[in-house]
PDB file of N, CA and C in Angstrom:
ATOM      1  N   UNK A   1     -60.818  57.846 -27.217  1.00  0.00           N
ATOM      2  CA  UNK A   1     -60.462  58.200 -28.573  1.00  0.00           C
ATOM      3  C   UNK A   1     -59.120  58.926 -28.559  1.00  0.00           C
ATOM      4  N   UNK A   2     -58.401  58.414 -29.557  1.00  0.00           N
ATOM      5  CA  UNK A   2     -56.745  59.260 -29.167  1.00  0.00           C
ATOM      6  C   UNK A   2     -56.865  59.763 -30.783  1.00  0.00           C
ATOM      7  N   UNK A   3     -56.272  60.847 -30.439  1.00  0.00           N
ATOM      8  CA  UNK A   3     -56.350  61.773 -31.986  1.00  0.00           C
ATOM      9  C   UNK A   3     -54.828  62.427 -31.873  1.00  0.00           C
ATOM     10  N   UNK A   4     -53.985  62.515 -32.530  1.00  0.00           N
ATOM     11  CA  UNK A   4     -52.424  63.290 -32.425  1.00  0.00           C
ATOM     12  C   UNK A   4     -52.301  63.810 -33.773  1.00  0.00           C
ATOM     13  N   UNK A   5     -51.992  65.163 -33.588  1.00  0.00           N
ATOM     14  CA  UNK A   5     -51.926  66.085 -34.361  1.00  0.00           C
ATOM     15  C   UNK A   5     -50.858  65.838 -35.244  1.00  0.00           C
ATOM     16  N   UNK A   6     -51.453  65.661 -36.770  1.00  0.00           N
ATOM     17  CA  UNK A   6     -50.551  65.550 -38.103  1.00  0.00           C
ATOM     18  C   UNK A   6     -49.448  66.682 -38.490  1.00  0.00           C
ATOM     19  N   UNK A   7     -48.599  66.814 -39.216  1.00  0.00           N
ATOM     20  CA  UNK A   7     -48.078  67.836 -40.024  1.00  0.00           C
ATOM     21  C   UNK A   7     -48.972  68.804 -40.584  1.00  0.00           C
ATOM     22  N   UNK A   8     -50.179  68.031 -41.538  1.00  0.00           N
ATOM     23  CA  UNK A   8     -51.258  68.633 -42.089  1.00  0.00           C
ATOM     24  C   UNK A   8     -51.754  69.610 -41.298  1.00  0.00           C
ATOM     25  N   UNK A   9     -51.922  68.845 -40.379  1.00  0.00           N
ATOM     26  CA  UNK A   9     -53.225  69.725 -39.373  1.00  0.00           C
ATOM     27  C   UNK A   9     -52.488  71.079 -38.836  1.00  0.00           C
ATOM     28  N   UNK A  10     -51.214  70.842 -38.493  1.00  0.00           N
ATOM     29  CA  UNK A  10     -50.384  71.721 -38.184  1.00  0.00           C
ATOM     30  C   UNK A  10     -49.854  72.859 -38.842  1.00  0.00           C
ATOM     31  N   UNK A  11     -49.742  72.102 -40.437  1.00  0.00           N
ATOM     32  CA  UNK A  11     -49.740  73.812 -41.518  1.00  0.00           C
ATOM     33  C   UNK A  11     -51.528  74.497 -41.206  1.00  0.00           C
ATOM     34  N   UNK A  12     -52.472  73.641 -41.743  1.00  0.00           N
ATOM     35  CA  UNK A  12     -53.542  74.524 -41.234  1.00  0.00           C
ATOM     36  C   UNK A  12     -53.654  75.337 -40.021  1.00  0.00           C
ATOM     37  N   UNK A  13     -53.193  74.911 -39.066  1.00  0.00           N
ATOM     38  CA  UNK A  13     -52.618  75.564 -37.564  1.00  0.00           C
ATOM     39  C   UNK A  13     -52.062  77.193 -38.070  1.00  0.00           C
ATOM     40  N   UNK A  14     -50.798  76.477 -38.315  1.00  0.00           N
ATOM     41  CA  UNK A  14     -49.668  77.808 -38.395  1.00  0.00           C
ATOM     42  C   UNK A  14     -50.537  78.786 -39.722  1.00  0.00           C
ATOM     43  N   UNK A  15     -51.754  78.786 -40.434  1.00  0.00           N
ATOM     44  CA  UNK A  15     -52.297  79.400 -41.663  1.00  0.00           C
ATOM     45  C   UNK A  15     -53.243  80.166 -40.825  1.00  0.00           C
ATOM     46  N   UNK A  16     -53.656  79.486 -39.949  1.00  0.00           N
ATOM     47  CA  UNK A  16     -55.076  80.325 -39.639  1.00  0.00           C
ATOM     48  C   UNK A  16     -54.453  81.394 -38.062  1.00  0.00           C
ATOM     49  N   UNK A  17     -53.335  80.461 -37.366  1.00  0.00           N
ATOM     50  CA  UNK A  17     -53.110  81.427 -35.892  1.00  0.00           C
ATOM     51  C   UNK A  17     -52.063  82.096 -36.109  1.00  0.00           C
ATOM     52  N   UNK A  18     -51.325  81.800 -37.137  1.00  0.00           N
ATOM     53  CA  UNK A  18     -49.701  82.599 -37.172  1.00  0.00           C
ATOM     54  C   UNK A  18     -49.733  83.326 -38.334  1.00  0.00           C
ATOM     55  N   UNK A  19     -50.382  82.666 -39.138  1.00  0.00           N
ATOM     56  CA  UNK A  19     -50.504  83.806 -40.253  1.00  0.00           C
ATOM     57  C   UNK A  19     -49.354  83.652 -41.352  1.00  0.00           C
ATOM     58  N   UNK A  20     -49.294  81.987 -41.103  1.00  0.00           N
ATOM     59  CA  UNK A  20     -47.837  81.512 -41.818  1.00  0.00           C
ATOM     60  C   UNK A  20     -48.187  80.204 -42.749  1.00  0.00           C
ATOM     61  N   UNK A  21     -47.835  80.221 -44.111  1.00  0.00           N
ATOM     62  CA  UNK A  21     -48.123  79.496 -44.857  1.00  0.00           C
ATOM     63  C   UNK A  21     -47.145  78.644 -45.005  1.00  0.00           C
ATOM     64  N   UNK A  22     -47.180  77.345 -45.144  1.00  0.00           N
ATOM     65  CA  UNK A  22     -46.540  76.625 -44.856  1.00  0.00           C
ATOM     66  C   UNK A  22     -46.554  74.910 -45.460  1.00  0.00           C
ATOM     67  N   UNK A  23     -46.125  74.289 -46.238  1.00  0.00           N
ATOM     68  CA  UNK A  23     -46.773  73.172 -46.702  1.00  0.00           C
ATOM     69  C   UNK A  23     -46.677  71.951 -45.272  1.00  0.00           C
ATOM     70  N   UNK A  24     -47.385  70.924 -45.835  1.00  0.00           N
ATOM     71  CA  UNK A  24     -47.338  69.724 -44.740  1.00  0.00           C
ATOM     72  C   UNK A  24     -45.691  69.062 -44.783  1.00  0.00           C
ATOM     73  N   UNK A  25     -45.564  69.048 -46.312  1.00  0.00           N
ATOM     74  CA  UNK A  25     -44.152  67.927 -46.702  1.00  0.00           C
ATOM     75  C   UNK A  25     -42.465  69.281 -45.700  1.00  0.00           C
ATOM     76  N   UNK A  26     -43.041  70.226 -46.096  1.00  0.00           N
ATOM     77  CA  UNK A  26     -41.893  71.376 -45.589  1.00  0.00           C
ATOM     78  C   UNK A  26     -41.610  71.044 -44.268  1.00  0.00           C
ATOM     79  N   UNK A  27     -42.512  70.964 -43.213  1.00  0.00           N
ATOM     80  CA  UNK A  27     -42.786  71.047 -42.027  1.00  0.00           C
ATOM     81  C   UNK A  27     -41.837  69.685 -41.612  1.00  0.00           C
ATOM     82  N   UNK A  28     -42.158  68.220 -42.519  1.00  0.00           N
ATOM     83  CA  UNK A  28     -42.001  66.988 -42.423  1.00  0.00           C
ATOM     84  C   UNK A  28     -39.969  67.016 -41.996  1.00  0.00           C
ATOM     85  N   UNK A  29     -39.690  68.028 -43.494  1.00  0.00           N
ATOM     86  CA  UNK A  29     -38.317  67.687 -43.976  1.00  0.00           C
ATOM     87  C   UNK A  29     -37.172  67.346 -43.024  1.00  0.00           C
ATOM     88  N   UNK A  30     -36.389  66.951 -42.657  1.00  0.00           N
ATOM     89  CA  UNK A  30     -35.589  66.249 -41.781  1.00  0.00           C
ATOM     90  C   UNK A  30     -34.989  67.709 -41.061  1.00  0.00           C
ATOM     91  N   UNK A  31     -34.219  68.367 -39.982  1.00  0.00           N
ATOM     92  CA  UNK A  31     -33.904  69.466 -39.895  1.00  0.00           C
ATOM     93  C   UNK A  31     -34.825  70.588 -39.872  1.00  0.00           C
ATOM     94  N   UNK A  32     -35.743  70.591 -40.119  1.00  0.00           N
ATOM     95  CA  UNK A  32     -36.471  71.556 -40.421  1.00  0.00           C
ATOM     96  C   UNK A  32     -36.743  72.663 -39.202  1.00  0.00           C
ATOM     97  N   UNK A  33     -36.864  74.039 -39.536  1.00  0.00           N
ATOM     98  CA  UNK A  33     -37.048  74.655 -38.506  1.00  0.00           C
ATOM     99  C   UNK A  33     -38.055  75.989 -38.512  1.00  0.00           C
ATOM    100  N   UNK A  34     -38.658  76.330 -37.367  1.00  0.00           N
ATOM    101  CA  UNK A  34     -39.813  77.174 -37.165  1.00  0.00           C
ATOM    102  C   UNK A  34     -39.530  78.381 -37.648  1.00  0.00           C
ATOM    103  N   UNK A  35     -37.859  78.689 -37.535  1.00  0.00           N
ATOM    104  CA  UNK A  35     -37.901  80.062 -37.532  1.00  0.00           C
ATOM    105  C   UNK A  35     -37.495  80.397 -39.300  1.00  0.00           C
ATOM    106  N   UNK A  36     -36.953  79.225 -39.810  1.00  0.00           N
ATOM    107  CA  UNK A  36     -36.794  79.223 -41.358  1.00  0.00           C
ATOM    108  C   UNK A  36     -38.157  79.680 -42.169  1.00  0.00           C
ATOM    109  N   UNK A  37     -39.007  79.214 -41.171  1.00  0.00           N
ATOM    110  CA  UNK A  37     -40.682  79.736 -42.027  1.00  0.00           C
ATOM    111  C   UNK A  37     -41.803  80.883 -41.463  1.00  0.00           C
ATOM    112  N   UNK A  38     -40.754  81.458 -40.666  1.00  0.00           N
ATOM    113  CA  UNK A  38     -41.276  82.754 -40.195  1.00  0.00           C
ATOM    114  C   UNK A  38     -42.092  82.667 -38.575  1.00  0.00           C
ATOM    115  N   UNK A  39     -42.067  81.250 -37.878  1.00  0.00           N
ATOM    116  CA  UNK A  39     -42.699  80.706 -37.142  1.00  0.00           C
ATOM    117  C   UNK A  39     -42.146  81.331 -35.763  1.00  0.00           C
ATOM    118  N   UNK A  40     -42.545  82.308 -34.691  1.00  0.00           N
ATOM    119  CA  UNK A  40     -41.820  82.534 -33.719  1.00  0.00           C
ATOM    120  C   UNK A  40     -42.840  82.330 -32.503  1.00  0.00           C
ATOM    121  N   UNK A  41     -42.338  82.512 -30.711  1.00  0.00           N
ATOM    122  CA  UNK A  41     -42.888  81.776 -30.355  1.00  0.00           C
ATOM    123  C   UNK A  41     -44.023  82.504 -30.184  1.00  0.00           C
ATOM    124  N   UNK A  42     -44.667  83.585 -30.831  1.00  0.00           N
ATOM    125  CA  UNK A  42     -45.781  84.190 -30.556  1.00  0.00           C
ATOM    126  C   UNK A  42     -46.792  83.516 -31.240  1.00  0.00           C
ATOM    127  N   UNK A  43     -46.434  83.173 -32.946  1.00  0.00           N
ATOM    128  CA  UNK A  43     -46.855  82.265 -33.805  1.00  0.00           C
ATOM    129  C   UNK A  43     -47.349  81.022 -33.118  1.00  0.00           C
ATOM    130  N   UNK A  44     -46.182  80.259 -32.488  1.00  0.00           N
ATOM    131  CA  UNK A  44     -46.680  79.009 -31.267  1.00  0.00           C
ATOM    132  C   UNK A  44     -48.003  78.820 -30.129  1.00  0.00           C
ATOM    133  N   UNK A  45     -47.517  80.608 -29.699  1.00  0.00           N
ATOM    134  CA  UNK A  45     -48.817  80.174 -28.751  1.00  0.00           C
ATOM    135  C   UNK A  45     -49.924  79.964 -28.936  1.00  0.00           C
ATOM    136  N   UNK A  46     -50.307  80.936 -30.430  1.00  0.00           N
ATOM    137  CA  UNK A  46     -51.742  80.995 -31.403  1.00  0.00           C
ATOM    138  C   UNK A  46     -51.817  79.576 -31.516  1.00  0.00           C
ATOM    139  N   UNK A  47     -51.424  78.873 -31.962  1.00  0.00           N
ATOM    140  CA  UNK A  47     -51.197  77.022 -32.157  1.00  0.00           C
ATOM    141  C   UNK A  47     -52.136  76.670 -30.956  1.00  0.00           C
ATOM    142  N   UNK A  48     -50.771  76.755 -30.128  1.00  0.00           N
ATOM    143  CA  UNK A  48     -51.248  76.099 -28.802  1.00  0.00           C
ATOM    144  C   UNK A  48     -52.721  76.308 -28.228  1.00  0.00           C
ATOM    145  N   UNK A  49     -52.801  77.538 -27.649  1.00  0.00           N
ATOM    146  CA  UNK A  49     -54.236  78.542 -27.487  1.00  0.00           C
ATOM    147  C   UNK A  49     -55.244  77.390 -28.521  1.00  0.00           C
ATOM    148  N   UNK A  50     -54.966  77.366 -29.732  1.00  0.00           N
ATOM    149  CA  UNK A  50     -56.231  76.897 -30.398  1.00  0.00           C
ATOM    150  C   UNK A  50     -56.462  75.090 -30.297  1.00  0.00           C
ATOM    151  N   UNK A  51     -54.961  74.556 -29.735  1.00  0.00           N
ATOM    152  CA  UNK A  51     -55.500  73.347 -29.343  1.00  0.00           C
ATOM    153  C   UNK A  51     -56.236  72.949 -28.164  1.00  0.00           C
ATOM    154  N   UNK A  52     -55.520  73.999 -27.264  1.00  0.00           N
ATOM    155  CA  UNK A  52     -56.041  73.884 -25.906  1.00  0.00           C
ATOM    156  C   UNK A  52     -57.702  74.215 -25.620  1.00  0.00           C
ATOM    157  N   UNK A  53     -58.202  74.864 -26.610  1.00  0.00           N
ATOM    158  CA  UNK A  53     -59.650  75.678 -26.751  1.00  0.00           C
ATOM    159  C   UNK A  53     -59.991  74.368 -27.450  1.00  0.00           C
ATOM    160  N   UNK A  54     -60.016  73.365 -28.451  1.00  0.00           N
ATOM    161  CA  UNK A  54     -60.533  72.304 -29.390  1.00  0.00           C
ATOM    162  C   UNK A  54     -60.004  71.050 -28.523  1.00  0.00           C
ATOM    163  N   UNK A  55     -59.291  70.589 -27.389  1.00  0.00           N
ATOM    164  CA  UNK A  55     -58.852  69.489 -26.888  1.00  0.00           C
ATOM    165  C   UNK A  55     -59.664  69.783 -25.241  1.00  0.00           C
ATOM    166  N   UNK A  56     -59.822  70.813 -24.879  1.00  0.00           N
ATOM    167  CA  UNK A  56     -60.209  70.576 -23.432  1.00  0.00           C
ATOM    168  C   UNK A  56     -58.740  70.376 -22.856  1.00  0.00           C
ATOM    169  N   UNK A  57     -57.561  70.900 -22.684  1.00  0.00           N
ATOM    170  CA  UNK A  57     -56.812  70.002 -22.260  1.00  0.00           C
ATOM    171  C   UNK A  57     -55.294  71.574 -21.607  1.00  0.00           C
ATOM    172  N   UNK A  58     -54.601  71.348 -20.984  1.00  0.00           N
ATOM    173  CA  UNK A  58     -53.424  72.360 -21.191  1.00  0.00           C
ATOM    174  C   UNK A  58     -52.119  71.408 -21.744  1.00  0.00           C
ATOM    175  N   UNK A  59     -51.655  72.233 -22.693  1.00  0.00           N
ATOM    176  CA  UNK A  59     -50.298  71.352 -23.532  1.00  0.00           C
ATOM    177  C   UNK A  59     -49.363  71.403 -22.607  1.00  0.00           C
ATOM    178  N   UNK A  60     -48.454  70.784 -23.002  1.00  0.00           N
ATOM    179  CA  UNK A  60     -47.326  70.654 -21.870  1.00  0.00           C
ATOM    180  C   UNK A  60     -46.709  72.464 -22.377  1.00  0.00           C
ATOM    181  N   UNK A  61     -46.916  72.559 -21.303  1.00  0.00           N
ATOM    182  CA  UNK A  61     -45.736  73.815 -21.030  1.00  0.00           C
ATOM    183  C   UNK A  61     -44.130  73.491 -22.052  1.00  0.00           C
ATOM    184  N   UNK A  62     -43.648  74.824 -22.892  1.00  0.00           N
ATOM    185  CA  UNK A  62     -42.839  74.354 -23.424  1.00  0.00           C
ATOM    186  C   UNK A  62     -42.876  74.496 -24.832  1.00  0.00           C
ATOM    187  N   UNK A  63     -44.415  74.302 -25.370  1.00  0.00           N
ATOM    188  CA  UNK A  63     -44.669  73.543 -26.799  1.00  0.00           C
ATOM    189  C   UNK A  63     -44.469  74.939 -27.387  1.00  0.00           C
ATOM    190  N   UNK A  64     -44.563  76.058 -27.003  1.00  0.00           N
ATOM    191  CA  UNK A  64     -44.866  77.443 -27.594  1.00  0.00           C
ATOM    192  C   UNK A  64     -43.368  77.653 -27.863  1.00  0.00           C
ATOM    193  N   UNK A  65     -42.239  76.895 -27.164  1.00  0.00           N
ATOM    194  CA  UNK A  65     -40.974  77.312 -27.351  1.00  0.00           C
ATOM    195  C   UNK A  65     -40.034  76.146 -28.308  1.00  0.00           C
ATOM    196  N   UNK A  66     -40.919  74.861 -29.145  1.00  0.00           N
ATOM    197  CA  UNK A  66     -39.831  74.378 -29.383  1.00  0.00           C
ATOM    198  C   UNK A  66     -39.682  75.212 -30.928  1.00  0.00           C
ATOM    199  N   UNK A  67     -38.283  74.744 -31.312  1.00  0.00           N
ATOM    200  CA  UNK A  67     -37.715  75.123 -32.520  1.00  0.00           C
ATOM    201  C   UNK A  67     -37.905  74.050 -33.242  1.00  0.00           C
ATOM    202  N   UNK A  68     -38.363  73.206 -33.475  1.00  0.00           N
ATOM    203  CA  UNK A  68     -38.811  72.508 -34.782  1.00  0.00           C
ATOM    204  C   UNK A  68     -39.887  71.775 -34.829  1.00  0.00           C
ATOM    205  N   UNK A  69     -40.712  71.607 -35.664  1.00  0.00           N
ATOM    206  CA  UNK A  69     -41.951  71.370 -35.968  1.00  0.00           C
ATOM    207  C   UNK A  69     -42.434  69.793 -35.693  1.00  0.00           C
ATOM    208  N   UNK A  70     -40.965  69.164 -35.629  1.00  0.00           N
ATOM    209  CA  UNK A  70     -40.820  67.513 -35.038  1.00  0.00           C
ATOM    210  C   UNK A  70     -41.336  67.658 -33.430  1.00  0.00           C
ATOM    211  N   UNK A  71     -40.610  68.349 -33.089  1.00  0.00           N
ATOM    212  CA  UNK A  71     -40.192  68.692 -31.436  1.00  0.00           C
ATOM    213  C   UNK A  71     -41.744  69.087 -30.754  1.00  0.00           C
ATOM    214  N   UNK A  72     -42.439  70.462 -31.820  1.00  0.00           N
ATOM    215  CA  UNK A  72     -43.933  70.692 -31.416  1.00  0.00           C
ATOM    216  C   UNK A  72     -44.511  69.653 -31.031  1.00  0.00           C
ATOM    217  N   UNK A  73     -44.623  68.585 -32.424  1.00  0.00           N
ATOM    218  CA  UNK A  73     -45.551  67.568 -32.578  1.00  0.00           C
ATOM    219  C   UNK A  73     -45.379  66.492 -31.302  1.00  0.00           C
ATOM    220  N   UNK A  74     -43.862  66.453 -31.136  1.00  0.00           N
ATOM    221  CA  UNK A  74     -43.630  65.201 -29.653  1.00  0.00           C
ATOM    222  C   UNK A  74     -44.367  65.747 -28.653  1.00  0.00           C
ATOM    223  N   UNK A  75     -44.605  67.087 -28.143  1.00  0.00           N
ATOM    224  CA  UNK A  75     -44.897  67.783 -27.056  1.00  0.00           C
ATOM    225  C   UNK A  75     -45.705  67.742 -26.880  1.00  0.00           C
ATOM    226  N   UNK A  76     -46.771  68.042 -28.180  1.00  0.00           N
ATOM    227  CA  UNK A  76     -48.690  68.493 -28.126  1.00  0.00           C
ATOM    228  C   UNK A  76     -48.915  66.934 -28.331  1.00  0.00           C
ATOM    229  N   UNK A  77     -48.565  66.005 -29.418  1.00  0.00           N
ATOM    230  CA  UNK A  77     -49.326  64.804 -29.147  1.00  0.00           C
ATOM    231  C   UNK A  77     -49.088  63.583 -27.710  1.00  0.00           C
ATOM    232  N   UNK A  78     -47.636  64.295 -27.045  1.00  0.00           N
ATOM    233  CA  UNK A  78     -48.075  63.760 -25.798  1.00  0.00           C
ATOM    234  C   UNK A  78     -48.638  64.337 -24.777  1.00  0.00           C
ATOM    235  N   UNK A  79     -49.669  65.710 -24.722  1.00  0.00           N
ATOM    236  CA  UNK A  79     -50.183  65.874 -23.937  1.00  0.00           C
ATOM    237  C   UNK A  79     -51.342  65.823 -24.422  1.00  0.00           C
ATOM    238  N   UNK A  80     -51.705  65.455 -25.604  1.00  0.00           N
ATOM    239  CA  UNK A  80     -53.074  64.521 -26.327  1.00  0.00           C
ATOM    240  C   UNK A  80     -52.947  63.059 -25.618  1.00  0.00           C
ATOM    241  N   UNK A  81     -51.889  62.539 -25.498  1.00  0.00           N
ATOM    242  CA  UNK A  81     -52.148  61.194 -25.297  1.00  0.00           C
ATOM    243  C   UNK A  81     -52.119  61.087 -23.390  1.00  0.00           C
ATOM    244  N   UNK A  82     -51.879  62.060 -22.728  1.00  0.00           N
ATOM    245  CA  UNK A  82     -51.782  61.910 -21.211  1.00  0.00           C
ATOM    246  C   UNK A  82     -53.327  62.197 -21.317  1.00  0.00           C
ATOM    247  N   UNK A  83     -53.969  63.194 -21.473  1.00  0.00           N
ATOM    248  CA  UNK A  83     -55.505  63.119 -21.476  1.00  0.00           C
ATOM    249  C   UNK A  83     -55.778  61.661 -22.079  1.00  0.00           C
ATOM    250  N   UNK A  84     -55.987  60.961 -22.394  1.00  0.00           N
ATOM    251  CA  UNK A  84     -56.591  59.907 -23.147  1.00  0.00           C
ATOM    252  C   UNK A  84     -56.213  59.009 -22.257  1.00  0.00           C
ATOM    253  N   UNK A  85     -55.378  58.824 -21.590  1.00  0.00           N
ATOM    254  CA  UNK A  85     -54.789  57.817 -20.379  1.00  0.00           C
ATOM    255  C   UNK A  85     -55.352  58.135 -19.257  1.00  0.00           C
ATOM    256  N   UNK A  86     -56.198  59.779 -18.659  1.00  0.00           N
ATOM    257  CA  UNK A  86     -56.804  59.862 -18.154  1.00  0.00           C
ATOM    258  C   UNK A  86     -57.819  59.524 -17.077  1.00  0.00           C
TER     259      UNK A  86
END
């Protein structure tokens, strides 16, 4: 089963571990960046931490440090998809 983490899923992310509200379409916008929405990498690790606890899995090293919300998503859904290749 391969599951890769949405925008959506990711404002719910950043609402419940960072404490940062955030829409899905914001996150999407071309340029967009972590630290424009209050997102730092302490905010990240709460993310990470809670995928790694719900995936069974360790994210690629890294994901806690990118600067844009594109960049997260390349990082965590390819270390969703190296488990699944497994």
């Amino acid at each position: 089963m391969s599951h890769n983490l949405s925008y959506p899923e990711l404002a719910t992310l950043l609402q419940a571990r960072a404490g940062v509200t955030v829409t899905p379409d914001d996150l999407e916008k071309p340029g967009a960046q972590f630290d424009e929405f209050g997102v730092d990498s302490l905010g990240l690790l709460g993310v990470v931490g809670e995928l790694e606890n719900r995936h069974g899995l360790k994210v690629t090293s890294g994901a806690e440090s990118a600067k844009t919300p594109a960049e997260f998503l390349e990082l965590v859904n390819g270390s969703l998809s190296a488990k699944v290749g497994t």
